[in-house]
PDB file of N, CA and C in Angstrom:
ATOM      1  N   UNK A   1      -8.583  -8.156 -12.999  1.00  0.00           N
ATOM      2  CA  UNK A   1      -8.281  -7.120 -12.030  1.00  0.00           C
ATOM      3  C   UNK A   1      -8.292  -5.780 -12.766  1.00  0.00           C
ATOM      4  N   UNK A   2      -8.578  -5.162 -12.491  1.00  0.00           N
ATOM      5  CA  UNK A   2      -8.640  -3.463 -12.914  1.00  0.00           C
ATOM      6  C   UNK A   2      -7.738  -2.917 -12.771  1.00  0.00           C
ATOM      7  N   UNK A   3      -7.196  -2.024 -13.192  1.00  0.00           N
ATOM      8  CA  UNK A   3      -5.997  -1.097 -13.933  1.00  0.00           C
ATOM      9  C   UNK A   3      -6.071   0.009 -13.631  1.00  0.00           C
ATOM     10  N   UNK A   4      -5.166   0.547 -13.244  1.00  0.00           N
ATOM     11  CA  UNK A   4      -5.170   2.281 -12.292  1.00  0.00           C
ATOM     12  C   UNK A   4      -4.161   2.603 -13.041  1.00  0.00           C
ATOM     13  N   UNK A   5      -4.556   4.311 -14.048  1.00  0.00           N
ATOM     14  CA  UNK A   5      -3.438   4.907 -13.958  1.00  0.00           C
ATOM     15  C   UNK A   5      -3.101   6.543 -12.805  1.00  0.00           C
ATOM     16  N   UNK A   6      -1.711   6.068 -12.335  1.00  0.00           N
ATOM     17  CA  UNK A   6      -1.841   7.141 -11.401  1.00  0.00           C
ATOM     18  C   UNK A   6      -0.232   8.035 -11.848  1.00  0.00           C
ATOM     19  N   UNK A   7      -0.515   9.184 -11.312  1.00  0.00           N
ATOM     20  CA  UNK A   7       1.147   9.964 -11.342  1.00  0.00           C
ATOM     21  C   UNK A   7       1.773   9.880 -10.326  1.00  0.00           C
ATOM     22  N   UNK A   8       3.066   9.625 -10.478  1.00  0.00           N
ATOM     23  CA  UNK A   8       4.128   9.931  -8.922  1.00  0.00           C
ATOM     24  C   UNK A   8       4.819  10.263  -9.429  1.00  0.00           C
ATOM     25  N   UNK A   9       5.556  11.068  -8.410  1.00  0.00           N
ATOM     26  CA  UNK A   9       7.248  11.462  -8.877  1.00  0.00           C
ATOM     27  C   UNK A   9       7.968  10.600  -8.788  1.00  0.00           C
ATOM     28  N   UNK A  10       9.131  11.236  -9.713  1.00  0.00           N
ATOM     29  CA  UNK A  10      10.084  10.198 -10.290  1.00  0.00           C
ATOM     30  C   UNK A  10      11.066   9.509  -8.806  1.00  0.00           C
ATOM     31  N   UNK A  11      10.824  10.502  -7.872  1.00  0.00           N
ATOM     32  CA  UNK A  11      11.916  10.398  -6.843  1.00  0.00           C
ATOM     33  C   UNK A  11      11.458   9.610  -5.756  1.00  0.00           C
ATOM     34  N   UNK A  12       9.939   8.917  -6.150  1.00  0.00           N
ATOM     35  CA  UNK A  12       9.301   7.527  -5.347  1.00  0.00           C
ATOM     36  C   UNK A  12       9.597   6.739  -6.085  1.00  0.00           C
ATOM     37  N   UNK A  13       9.202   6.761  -7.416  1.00  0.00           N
ATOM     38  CA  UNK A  13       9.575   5.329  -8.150  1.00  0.00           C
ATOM     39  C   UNK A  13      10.670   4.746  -8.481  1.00  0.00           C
ATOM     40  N   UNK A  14      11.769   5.978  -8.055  1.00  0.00           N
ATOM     41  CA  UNK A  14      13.366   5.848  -7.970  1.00  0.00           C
ATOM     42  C   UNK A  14      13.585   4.934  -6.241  1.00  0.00           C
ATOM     43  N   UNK A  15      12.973   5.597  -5.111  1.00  0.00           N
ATOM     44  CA  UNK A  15      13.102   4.946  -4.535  1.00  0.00           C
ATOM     45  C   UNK A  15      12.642   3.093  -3.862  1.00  0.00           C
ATOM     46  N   UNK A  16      10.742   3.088  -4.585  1.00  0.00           N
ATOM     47  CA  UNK A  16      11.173   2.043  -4.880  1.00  0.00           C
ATOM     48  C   UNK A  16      11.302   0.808  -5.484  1.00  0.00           C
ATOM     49  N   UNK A  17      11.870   0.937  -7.031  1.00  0.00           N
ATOM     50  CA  UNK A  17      12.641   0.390  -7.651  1.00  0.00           C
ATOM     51  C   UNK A  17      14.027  -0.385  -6.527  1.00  0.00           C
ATOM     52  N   UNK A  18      14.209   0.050  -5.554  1.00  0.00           N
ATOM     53  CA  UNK A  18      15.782  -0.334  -5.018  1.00  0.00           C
ATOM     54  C   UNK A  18      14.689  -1.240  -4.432  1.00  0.00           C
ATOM     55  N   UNK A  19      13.596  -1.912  -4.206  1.00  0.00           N
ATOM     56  CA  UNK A  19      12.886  -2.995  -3.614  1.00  0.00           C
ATOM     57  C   UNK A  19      12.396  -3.756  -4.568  1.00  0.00           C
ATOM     58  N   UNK A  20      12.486  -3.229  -5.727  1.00  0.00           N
ATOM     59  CA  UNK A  20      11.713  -4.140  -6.670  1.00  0.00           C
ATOM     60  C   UNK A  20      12.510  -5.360  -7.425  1.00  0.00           C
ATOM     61  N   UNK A  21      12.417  -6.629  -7.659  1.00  0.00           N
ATOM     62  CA  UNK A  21      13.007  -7.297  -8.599  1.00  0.00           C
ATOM     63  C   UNK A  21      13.505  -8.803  -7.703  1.00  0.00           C
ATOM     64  N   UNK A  22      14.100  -9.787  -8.783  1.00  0.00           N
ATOM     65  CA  UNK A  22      14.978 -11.204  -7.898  1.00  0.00           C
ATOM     66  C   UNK A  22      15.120 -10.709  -6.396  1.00  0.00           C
ATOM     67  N   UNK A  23      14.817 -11.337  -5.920  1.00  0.00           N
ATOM     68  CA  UNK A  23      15.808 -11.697  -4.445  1.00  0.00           C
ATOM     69  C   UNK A  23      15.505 -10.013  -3.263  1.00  0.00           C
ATOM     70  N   UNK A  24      14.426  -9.372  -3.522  1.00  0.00           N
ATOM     71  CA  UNK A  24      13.575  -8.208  -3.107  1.00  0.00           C
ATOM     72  C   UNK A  24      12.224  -8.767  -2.772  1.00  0.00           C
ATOM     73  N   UNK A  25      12.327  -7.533  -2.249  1.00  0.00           N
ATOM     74  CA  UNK A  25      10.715  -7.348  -1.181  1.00  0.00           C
ATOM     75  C   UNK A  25       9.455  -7.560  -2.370  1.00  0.00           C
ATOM     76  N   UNK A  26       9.859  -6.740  -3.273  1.00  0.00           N
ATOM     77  CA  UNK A  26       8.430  -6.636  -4.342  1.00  0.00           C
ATOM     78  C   UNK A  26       8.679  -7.515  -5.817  1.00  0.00           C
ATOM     79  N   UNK A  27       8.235  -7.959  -6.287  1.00  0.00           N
ATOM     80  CA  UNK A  27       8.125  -8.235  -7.596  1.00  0.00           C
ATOM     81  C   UNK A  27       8.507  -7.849  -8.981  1.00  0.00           C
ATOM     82  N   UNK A  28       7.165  -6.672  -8.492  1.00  0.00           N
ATOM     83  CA  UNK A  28       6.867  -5.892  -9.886  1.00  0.00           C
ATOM     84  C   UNK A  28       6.817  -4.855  -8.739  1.00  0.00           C
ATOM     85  N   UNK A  29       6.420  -3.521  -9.865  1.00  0.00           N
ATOM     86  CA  UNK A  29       5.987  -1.829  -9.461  1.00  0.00           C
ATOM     87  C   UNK A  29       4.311  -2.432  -9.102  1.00  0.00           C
ATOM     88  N   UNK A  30       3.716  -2.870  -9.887  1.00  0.00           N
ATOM     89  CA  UNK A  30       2.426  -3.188  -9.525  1.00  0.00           C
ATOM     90  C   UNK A  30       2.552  -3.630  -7.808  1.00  0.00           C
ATOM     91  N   UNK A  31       2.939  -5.032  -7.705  1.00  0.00           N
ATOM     92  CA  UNK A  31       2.823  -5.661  -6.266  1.00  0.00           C
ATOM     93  C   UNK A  31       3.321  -4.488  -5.271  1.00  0.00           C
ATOM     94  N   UNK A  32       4.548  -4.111  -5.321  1.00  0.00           N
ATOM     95  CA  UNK A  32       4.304  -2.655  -4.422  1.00  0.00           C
ATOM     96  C   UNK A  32       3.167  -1.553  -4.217  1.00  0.00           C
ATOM     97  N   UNK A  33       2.955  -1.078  -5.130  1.00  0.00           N
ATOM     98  CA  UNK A  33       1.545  -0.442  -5.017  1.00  0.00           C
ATOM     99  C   UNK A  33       0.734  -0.725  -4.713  1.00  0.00           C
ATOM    100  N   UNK A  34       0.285  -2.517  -4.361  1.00  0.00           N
ATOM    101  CA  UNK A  34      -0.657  -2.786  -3.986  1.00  0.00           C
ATOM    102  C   UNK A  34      -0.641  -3.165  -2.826  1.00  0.00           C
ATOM    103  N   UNK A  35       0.566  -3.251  -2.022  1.00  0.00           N
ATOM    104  CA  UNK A  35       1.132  -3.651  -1.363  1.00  0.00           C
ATOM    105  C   UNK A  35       0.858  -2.234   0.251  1.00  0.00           C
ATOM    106  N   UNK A  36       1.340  -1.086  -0.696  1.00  0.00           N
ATOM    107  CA  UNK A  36       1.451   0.076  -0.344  1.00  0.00           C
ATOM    108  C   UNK A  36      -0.010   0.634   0.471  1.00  0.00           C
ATOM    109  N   UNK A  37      -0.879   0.186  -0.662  1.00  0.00           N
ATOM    110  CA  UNK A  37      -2.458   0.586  -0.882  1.00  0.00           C
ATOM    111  C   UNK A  37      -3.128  -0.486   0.655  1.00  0.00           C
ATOM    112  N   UNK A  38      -2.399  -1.489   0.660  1.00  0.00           N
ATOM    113  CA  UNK A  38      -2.949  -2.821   1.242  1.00  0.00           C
ATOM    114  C   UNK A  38      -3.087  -1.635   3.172  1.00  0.00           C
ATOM    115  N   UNK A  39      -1.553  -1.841   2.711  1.00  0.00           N
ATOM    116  CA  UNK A  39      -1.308  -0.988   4.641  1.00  0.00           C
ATOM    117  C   UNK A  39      -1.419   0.087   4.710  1.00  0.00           C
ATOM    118  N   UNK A  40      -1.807   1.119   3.966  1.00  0.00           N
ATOM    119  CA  UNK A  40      -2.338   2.660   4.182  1.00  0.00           C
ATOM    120  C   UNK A  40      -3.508   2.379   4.422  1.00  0.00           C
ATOM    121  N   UNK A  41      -4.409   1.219   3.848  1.00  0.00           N
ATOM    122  CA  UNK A  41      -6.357   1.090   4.160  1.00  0.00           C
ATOM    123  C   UNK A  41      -6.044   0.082   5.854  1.00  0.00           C
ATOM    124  N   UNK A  42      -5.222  -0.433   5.963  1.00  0.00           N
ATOM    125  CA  UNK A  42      -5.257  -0.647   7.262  1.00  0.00           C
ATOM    126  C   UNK A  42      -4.659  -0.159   8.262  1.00  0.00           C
ATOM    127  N   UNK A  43      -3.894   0.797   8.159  1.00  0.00           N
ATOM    128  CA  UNK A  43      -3.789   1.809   9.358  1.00  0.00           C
ATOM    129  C   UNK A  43      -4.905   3.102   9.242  1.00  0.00           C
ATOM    130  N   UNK A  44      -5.518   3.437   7.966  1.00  0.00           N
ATOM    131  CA  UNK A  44      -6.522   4.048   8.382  1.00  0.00           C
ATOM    132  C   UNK A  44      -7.868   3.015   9.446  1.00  0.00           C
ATOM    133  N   UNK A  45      -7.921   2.190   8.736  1.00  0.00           N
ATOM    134  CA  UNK A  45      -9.267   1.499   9.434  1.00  0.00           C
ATOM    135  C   UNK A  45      -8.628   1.358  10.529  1.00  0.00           C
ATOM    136  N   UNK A  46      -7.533   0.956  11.373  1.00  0.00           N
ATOM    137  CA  UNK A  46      -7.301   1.153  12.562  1.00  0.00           C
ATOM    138  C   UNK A  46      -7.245   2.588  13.447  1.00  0.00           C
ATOM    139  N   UNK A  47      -7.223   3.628  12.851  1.00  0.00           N
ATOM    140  CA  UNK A  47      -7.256   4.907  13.416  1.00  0.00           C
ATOM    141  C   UNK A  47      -8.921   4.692  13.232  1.00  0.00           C
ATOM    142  N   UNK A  48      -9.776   4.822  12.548  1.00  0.00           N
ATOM    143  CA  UNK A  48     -11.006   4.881  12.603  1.00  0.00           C
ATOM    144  C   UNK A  48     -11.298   4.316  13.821  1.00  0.00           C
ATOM    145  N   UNK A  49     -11.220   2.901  13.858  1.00  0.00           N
ATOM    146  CA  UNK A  49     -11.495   2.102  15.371  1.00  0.00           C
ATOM    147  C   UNK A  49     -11.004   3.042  16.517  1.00  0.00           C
ATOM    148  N   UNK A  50      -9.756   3.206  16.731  1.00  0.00           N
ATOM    149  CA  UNK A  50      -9.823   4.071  17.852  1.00  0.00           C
ATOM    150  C   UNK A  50     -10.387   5.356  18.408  1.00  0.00           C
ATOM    151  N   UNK A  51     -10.838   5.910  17.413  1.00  0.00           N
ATOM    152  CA  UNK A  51     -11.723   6.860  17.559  1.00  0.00           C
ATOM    153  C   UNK A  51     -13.169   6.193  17.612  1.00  0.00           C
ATOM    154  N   UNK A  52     -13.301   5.467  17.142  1.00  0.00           N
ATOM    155  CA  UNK A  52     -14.939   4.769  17.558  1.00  0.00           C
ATOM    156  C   UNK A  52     -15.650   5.225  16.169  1.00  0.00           C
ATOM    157  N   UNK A  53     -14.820   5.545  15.400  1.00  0.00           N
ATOM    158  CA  UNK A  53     -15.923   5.051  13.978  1.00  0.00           C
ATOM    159  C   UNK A  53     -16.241   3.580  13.532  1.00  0.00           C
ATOM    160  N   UNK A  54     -15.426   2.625  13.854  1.00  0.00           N
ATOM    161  CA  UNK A  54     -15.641   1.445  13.399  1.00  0.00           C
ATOM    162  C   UNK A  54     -15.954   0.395  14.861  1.00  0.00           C
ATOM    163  N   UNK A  55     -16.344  -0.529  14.562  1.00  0.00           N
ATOM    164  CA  UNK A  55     -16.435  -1.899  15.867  1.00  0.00           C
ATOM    165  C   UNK A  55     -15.728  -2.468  16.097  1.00  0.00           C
ATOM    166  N   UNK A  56     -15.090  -2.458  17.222  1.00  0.00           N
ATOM    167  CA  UNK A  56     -13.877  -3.548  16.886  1.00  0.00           C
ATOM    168  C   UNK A  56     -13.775  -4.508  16.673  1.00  0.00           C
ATOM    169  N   UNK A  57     -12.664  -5.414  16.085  1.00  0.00           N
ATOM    170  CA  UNK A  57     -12.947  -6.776  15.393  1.00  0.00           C
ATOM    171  C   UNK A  57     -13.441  -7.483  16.397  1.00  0.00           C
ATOM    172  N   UNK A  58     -14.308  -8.484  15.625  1.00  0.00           N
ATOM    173  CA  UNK A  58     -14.569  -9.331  16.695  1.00  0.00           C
ATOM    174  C   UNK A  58     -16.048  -9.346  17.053  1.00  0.00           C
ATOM    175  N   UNK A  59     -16.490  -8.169  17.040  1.00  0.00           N
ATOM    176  CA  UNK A  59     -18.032  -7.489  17.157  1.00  0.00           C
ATOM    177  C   UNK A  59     -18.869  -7.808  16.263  1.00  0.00           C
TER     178      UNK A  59
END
């Protein structure tokens, strides 16, 4: 898998850290981010569809 380095502020990775770890939503900082990345590309591709840039599923 390929390796991204990116910058954020400290006051995202502060927030979430309080999701990360045992008995939490995320894992690692990685699985969040990818996690993050996963549903920002699918609410864009769903705004695309409604505007009629894309086909809708199924098509």
């Amino acid at each position: 898998m390929p390796k991204v380095s990116v910058e954020i502020p400290q006051h995202i990775l502060d927030d979430l850290s309080e999701h990360i770890g045992d008995d939490k939503k995320f894992v690692n900082l990685s699985d969040a981010i990818r996690t993050a990345c996963r549903k920002m590309l699918d609410m864009m591709e769903e705004i695309d569809r409604k505007h009629g840039r894309l086909k809708p599923e199924g098509d």
